[in-house]
Structures are given as structure tokens and as C-alpha cells.
PDB file of N, CA and C in Angstrom:
ATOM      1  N   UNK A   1       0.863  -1.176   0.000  1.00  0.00           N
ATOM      2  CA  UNK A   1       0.000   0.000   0.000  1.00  0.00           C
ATOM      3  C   UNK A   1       0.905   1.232   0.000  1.00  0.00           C
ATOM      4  N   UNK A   2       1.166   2.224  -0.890  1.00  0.00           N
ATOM      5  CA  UNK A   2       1.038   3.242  -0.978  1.00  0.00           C
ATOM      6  C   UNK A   2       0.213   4.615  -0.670  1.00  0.00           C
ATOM      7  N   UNK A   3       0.905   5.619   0.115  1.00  0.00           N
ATOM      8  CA  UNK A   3      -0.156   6.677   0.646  1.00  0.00           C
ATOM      9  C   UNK A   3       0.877   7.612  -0.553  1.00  0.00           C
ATOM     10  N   UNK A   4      -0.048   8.638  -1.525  1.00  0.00           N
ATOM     11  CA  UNK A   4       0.815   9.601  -1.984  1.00  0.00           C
ATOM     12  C   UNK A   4      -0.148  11.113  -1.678  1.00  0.00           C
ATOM     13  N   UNK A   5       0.453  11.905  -2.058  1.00  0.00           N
ATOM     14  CA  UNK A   5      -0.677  13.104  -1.658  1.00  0.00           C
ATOM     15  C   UNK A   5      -0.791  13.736  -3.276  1.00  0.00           C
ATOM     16  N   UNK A   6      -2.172  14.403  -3.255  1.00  0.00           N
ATOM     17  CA  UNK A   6      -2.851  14.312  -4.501  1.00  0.00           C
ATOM     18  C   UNK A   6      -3.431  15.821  -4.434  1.00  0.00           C
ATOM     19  N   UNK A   7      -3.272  16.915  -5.454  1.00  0.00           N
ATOM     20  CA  UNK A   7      -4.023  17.671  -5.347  1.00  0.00           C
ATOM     21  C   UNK A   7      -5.463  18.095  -5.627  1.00  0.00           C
ATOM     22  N   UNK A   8      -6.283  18.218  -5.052  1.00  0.00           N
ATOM     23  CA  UNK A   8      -7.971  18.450  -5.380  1.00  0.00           C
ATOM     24  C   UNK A   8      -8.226  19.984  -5.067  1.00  0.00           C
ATOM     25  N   UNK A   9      -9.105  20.786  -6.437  1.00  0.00           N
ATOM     26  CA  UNK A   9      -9.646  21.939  -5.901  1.00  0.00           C
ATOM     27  C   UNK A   9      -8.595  23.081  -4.911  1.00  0.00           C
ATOM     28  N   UNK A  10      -7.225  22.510  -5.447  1.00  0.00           N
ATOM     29  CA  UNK A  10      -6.363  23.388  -4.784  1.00  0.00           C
ATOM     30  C   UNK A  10      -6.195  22.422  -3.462  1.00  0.00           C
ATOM     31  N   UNK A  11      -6.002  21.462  -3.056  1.00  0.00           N
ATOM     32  CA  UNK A  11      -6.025  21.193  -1.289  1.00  0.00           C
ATOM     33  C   UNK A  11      -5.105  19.875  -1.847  1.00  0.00           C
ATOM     34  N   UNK A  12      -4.432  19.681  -1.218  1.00  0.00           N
ATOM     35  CA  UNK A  12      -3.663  18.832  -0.814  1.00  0.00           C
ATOM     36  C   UNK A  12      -4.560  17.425  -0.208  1.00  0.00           C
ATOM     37  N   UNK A  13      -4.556  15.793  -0.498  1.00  0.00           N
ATOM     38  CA  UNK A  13      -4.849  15.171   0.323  1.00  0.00           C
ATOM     39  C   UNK A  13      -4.425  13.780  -0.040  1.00  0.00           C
ATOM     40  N   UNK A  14      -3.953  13.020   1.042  1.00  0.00           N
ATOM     41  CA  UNK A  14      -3.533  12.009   1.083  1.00  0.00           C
ATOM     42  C   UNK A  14      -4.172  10.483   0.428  1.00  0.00           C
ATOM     43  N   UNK A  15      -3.754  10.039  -0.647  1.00  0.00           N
ATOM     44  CA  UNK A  15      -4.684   8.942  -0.917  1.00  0.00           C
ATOM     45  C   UNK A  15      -3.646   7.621  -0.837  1.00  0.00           C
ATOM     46  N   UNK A  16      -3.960   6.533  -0.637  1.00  0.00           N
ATOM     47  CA  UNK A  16      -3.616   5.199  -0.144  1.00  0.00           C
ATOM     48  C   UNK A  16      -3.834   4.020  -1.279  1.00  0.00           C
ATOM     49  N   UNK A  17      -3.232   3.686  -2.055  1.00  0.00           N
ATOM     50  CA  UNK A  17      -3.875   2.557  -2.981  1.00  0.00           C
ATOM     51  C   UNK A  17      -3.067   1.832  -3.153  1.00  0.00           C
ATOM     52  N   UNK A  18      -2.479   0.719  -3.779  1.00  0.00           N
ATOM     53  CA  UNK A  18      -1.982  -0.351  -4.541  1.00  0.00           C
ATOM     54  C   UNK A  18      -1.198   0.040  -4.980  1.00  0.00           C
ATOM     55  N   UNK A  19       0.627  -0.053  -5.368  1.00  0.00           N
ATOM     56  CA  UNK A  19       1.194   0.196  -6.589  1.00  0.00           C
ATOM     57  C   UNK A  19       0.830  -0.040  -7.363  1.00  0.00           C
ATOM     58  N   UNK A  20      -0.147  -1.279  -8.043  1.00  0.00           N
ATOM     59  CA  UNK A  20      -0.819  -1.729  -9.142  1.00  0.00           C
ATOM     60  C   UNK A  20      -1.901  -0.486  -9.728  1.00  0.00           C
ATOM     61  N   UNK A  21      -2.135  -0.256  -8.737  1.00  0.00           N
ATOM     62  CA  UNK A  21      -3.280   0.552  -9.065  1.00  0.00           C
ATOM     63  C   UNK A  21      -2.863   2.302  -9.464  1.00  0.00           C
ATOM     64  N   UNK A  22      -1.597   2.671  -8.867  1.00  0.00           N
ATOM     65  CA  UNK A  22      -1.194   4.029  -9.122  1.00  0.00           C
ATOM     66  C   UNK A  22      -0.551   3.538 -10.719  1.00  0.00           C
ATOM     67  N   UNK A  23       0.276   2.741 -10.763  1.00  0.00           N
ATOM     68  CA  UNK A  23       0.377   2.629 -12.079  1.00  0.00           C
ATOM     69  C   UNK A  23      -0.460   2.890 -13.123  1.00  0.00           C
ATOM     70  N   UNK A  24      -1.520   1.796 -12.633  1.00  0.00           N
ATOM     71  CA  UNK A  24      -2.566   2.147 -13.843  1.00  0.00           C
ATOM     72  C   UNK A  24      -3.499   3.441 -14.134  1.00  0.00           C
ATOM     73  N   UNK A  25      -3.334   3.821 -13.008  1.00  0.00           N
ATOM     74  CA  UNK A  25      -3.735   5.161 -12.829  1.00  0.00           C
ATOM     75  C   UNK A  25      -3.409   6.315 -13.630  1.00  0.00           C
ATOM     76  N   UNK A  26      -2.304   6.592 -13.879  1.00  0.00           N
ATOM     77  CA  UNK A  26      -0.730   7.071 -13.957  1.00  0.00           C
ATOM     78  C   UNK A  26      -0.710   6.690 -15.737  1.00  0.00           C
ATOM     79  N   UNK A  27      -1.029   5.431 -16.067  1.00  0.00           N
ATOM     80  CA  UNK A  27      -0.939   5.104 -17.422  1.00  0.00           C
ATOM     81  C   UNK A  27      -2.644   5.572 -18.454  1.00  0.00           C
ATOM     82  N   UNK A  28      -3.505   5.708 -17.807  1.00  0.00           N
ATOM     83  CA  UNK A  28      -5.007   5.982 -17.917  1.00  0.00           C
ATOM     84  C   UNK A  28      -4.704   7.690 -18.238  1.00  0.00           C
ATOM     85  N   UNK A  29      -4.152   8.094 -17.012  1.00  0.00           N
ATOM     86  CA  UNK A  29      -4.107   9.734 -17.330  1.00  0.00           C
ATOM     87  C   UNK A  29      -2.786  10.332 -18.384  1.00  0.00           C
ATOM     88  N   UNK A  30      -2.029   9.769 -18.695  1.00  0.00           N
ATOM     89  CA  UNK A  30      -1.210   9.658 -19.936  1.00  0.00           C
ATOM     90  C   UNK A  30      -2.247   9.386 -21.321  1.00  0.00           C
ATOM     91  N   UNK A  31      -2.420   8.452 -21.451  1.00  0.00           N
ATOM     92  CA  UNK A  31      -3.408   8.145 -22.697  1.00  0.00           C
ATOM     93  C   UNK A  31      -4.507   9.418 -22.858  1.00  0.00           C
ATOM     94  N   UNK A  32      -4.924   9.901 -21.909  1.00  0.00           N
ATOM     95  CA  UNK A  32      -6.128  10.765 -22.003  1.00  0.00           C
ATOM     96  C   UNK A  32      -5.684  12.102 -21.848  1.00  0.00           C
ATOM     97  N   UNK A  33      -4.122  12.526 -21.743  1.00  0.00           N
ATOM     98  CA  UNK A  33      -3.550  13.980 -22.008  1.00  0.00           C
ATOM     99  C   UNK A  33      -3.876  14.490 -20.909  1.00  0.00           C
ATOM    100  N   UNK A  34      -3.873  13.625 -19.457  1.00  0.00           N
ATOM    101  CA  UNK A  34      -3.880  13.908 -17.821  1.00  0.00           C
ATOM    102  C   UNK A  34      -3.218  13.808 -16.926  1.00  0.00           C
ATOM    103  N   UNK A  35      -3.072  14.915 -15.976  1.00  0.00           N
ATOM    104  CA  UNK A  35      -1.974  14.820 -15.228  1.00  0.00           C
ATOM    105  C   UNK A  35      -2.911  13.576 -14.161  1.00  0.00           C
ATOM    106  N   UNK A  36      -2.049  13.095 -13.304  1.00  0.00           N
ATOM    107  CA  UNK A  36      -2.426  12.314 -12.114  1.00  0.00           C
ATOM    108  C   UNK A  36      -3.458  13.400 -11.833  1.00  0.00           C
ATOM    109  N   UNK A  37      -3.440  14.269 -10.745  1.00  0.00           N
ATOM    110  CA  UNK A  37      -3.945  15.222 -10.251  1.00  0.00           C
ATOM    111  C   UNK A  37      -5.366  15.418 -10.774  1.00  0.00           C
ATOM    112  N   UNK A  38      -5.371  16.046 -12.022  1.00  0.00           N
ATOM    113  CA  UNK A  38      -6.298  15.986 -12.955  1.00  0.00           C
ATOM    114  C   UNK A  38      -7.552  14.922 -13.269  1.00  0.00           C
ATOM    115  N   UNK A  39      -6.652  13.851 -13.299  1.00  0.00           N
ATOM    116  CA  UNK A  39      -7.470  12.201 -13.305  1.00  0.00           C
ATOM    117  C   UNK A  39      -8.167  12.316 -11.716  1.00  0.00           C
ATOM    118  N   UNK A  40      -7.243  12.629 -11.251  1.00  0.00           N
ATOM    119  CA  UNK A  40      -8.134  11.943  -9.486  1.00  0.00           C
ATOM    120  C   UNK A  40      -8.955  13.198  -8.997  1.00  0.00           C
ATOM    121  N   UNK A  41      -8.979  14.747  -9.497  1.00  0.00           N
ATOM    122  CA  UNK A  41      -9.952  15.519  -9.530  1.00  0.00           C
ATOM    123  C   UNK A  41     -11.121  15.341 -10.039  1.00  0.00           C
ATOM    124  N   UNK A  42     -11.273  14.397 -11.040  1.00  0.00           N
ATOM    125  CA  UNK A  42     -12.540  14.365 -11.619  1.00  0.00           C
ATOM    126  C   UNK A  42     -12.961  13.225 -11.110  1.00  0.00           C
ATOM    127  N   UNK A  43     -12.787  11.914 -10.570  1.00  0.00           N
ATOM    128  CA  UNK A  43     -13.460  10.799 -10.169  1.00  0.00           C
ATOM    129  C   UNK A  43     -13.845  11.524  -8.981  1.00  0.00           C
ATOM    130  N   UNK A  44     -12.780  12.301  -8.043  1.00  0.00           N
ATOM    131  CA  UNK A  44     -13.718  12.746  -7.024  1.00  0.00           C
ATOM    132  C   UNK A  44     -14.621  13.343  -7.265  1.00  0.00           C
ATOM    133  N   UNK A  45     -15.151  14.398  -8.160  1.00  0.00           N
ATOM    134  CA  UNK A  45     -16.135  14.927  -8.526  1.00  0.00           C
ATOM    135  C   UNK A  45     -17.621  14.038  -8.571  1.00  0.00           C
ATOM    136  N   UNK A  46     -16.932  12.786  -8.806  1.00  0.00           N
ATOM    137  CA  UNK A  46     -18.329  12.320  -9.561  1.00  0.00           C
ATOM    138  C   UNK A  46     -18.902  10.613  -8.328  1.00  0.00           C
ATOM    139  N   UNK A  47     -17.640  10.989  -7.364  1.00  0.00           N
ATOM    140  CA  UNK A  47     -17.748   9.507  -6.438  1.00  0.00           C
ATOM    141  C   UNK A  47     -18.931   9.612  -5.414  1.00  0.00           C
ATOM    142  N   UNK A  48     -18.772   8.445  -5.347  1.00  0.00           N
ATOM    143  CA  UNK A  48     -19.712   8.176  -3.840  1.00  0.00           C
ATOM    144  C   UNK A  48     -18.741   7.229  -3.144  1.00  0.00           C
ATOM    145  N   UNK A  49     -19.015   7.621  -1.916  1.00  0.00           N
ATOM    146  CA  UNK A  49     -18.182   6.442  -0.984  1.00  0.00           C
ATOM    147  C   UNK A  49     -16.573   7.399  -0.870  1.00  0.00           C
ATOM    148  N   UNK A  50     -15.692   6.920  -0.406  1.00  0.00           N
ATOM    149  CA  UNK A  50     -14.298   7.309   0.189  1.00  0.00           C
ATOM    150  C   UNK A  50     -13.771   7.280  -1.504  1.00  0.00           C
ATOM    151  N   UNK A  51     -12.716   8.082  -1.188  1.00  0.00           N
ATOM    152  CA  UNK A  51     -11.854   8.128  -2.692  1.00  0.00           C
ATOM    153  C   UNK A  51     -11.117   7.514  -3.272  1.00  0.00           C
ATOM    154  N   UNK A  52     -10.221   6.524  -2.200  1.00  0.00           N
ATOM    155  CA  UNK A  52      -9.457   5.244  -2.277  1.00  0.00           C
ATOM    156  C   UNK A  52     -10.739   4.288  -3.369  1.00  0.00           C
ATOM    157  N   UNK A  53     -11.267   4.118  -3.097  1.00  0.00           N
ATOM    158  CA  UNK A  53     -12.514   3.140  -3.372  1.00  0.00           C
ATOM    159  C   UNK A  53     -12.715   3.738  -4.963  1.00  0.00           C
ATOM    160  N   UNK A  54     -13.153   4.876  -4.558  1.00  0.00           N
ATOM    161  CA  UNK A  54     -13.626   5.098  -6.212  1.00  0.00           C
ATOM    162  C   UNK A  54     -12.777   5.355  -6.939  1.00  0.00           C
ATOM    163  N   UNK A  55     -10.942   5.309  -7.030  1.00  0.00           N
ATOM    164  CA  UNK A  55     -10.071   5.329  -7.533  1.00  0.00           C
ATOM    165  C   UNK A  55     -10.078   3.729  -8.125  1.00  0.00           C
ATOM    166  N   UNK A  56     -10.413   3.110  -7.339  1.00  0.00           N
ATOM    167  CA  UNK A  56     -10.187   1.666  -7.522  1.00  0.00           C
ATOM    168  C   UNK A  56     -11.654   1.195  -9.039  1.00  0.00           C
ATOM    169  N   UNK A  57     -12.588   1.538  -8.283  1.00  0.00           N
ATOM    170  CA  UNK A  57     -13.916   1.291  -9.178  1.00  0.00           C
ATOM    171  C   UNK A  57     -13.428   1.580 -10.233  1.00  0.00           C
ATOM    172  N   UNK A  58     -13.038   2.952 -10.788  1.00  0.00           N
ATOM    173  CA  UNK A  58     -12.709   3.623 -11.813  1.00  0.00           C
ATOM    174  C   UNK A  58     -11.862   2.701 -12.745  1.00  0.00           C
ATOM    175  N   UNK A  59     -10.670   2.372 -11.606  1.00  0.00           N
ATOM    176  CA  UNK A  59      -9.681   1.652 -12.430  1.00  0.00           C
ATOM    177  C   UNK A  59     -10.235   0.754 -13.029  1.00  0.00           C
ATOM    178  N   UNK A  60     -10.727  -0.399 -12.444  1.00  0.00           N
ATOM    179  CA  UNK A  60     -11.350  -1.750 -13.121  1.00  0.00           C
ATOM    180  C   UNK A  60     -12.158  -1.576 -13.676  1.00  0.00           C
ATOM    181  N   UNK A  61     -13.359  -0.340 -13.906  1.00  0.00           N
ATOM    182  CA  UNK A  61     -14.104  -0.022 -14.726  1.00  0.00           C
ATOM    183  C   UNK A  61     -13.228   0.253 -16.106  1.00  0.00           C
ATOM    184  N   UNK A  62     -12.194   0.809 -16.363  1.00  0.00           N
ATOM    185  CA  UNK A  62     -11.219   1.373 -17.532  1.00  0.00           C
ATOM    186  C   UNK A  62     -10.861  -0.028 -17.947  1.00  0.00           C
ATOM    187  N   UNK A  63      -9.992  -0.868 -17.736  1.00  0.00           N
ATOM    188  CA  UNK A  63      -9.858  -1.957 -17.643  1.00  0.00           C
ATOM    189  C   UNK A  63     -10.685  -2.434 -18.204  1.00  0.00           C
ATOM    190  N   UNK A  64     -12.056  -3.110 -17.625  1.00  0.00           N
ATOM    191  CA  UNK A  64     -12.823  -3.220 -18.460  1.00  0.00           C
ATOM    192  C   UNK A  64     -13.331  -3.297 -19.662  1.00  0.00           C
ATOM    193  N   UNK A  65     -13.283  -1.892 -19.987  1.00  0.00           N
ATOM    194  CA  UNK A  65     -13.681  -1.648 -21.045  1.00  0.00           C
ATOM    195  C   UNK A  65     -12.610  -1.916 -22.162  1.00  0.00           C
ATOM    196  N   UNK A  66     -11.338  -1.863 -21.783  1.00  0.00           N
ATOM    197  CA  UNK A  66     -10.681  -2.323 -22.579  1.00  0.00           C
ATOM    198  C   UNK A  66     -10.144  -3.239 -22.614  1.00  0.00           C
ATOM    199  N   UNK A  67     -11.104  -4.106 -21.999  1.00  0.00           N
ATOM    200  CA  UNK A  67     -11.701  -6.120 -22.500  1.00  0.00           C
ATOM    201  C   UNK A  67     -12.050  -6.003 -22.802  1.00  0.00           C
ATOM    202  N   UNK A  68     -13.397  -5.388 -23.156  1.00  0.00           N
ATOM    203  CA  UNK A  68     -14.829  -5.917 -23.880  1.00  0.00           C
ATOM    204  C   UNK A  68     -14.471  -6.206 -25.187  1.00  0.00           C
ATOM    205  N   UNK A  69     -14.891  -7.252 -25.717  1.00  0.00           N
ATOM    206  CA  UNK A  69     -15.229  -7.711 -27.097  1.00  0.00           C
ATOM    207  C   UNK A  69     -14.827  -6.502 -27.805  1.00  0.00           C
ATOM    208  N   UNK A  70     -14.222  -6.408 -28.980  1.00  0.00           N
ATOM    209  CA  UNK A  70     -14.408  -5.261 -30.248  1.00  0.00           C
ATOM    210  C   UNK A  70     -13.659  -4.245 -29.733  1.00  0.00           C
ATOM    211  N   UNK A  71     -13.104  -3.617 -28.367  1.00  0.00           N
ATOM    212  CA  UNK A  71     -11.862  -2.670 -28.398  1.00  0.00           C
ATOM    213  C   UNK A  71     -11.027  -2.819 -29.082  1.00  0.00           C
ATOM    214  N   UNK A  72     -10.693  -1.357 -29.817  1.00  0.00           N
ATOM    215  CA  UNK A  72      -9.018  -2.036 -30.852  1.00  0.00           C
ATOM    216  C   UNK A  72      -9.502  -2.485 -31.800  1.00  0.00           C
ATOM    217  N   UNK A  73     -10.286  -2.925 -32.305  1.00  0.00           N
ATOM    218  CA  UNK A  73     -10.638  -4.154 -33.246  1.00  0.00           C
ATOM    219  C   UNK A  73     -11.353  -3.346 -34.729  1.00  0.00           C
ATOM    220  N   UNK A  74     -12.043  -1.661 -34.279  1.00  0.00           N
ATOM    221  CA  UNK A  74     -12.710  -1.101 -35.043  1.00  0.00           C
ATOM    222  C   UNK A  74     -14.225  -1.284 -35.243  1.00  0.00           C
ATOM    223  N   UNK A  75     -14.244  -2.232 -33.539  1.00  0.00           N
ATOM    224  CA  UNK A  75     -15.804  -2.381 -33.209  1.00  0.00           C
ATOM    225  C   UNK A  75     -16.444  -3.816 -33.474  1.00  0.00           C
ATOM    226  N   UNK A  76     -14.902  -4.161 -33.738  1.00  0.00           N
ATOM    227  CA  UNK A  76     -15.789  -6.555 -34.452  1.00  0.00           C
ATOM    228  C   UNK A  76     -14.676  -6.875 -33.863  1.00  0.00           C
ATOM    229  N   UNK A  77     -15.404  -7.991 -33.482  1.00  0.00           N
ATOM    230  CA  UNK A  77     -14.696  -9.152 -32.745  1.00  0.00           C
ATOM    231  C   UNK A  77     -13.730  -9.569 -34.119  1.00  0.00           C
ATOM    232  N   UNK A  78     -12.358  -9.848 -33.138  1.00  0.00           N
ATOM    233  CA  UNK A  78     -11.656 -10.376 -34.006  1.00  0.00           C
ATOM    234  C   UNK A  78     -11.414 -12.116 -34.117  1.00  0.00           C
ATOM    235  N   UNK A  79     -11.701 -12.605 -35.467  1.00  0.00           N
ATOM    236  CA  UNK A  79     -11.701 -13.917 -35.809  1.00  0.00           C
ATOM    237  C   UNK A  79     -10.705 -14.373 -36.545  1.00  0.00           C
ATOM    238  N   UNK A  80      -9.824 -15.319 -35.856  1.00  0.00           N
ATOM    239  CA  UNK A  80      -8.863 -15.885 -35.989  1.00  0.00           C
ATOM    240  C   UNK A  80      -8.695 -17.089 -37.366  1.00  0.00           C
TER     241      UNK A  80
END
């Protein structure tokens, strides 16, 4: 577990997660032209529950989606 401190709305605050998870974090807000900071300003915006948590949701929600069937693919499953 990792604690790093994160800026929100100007304030300083401590968040706690996974190296796994700051990574991916970290690699999510790269792809999308985001600082860390930036990325974890807006999930707080939009969370319910503690922020650790919805950092996490977020993540495996992203993830996700880039499993689903047809990502990358141009929208079709790719057949081998």
C-alpha cells in the first residue's frame, strides 16, 4: 500500500492505494492527455463512498472496457 498526496480543488490530500493501481492510474491519465492530479480531480467529482474506493472502481471499470469484445478491433470481434 502506498499513501501519496494528490491535489484536489487546490487542497492537498492524502490517498492510499496499490502500486498496481497508481500505475494504472498514472498510465489511464497519460493516454487521455492527464496529469495524475487531474485524473483523481474528476473521479472525485463524480464519487460516492471514500476516494481510495472510487479510484479503484474507476480503475477496473477502464480496464474493463478495454476487455470488452471489439476494443481495438474497429468495433468486431476479431476472428482468428
Amino acid at each position: 500500500m502506498n499513501k501519496r498526496s494528490v491535489i484536489i480543488a487546490g487542497h492537498a490530500t492524502s490517498v492510499s492505494l496499490e502500486e498496481a493501481f497508481w500505475e494504472e492510474l498514472r498510465r489511464i491519465g497519460e493516454a487521455r492527455g492527464m496529469s495524475l492530479n487531474q485524473l483523481v480531480a474528476d473521479i472525485d467529482a463524480g464519487r460516492q463512498g471514500n476516494l481510495s474506493s472510487a479510484i479503484r472502481l474507476f480503475v477496473l471499470t477502464e480496464l474493463k472496457k478495454a476487455c470488452a469484445p471489439g476494443v481495438g478491433t474497429g468495433g468486431h470481434d476479431r476472428v482468428d
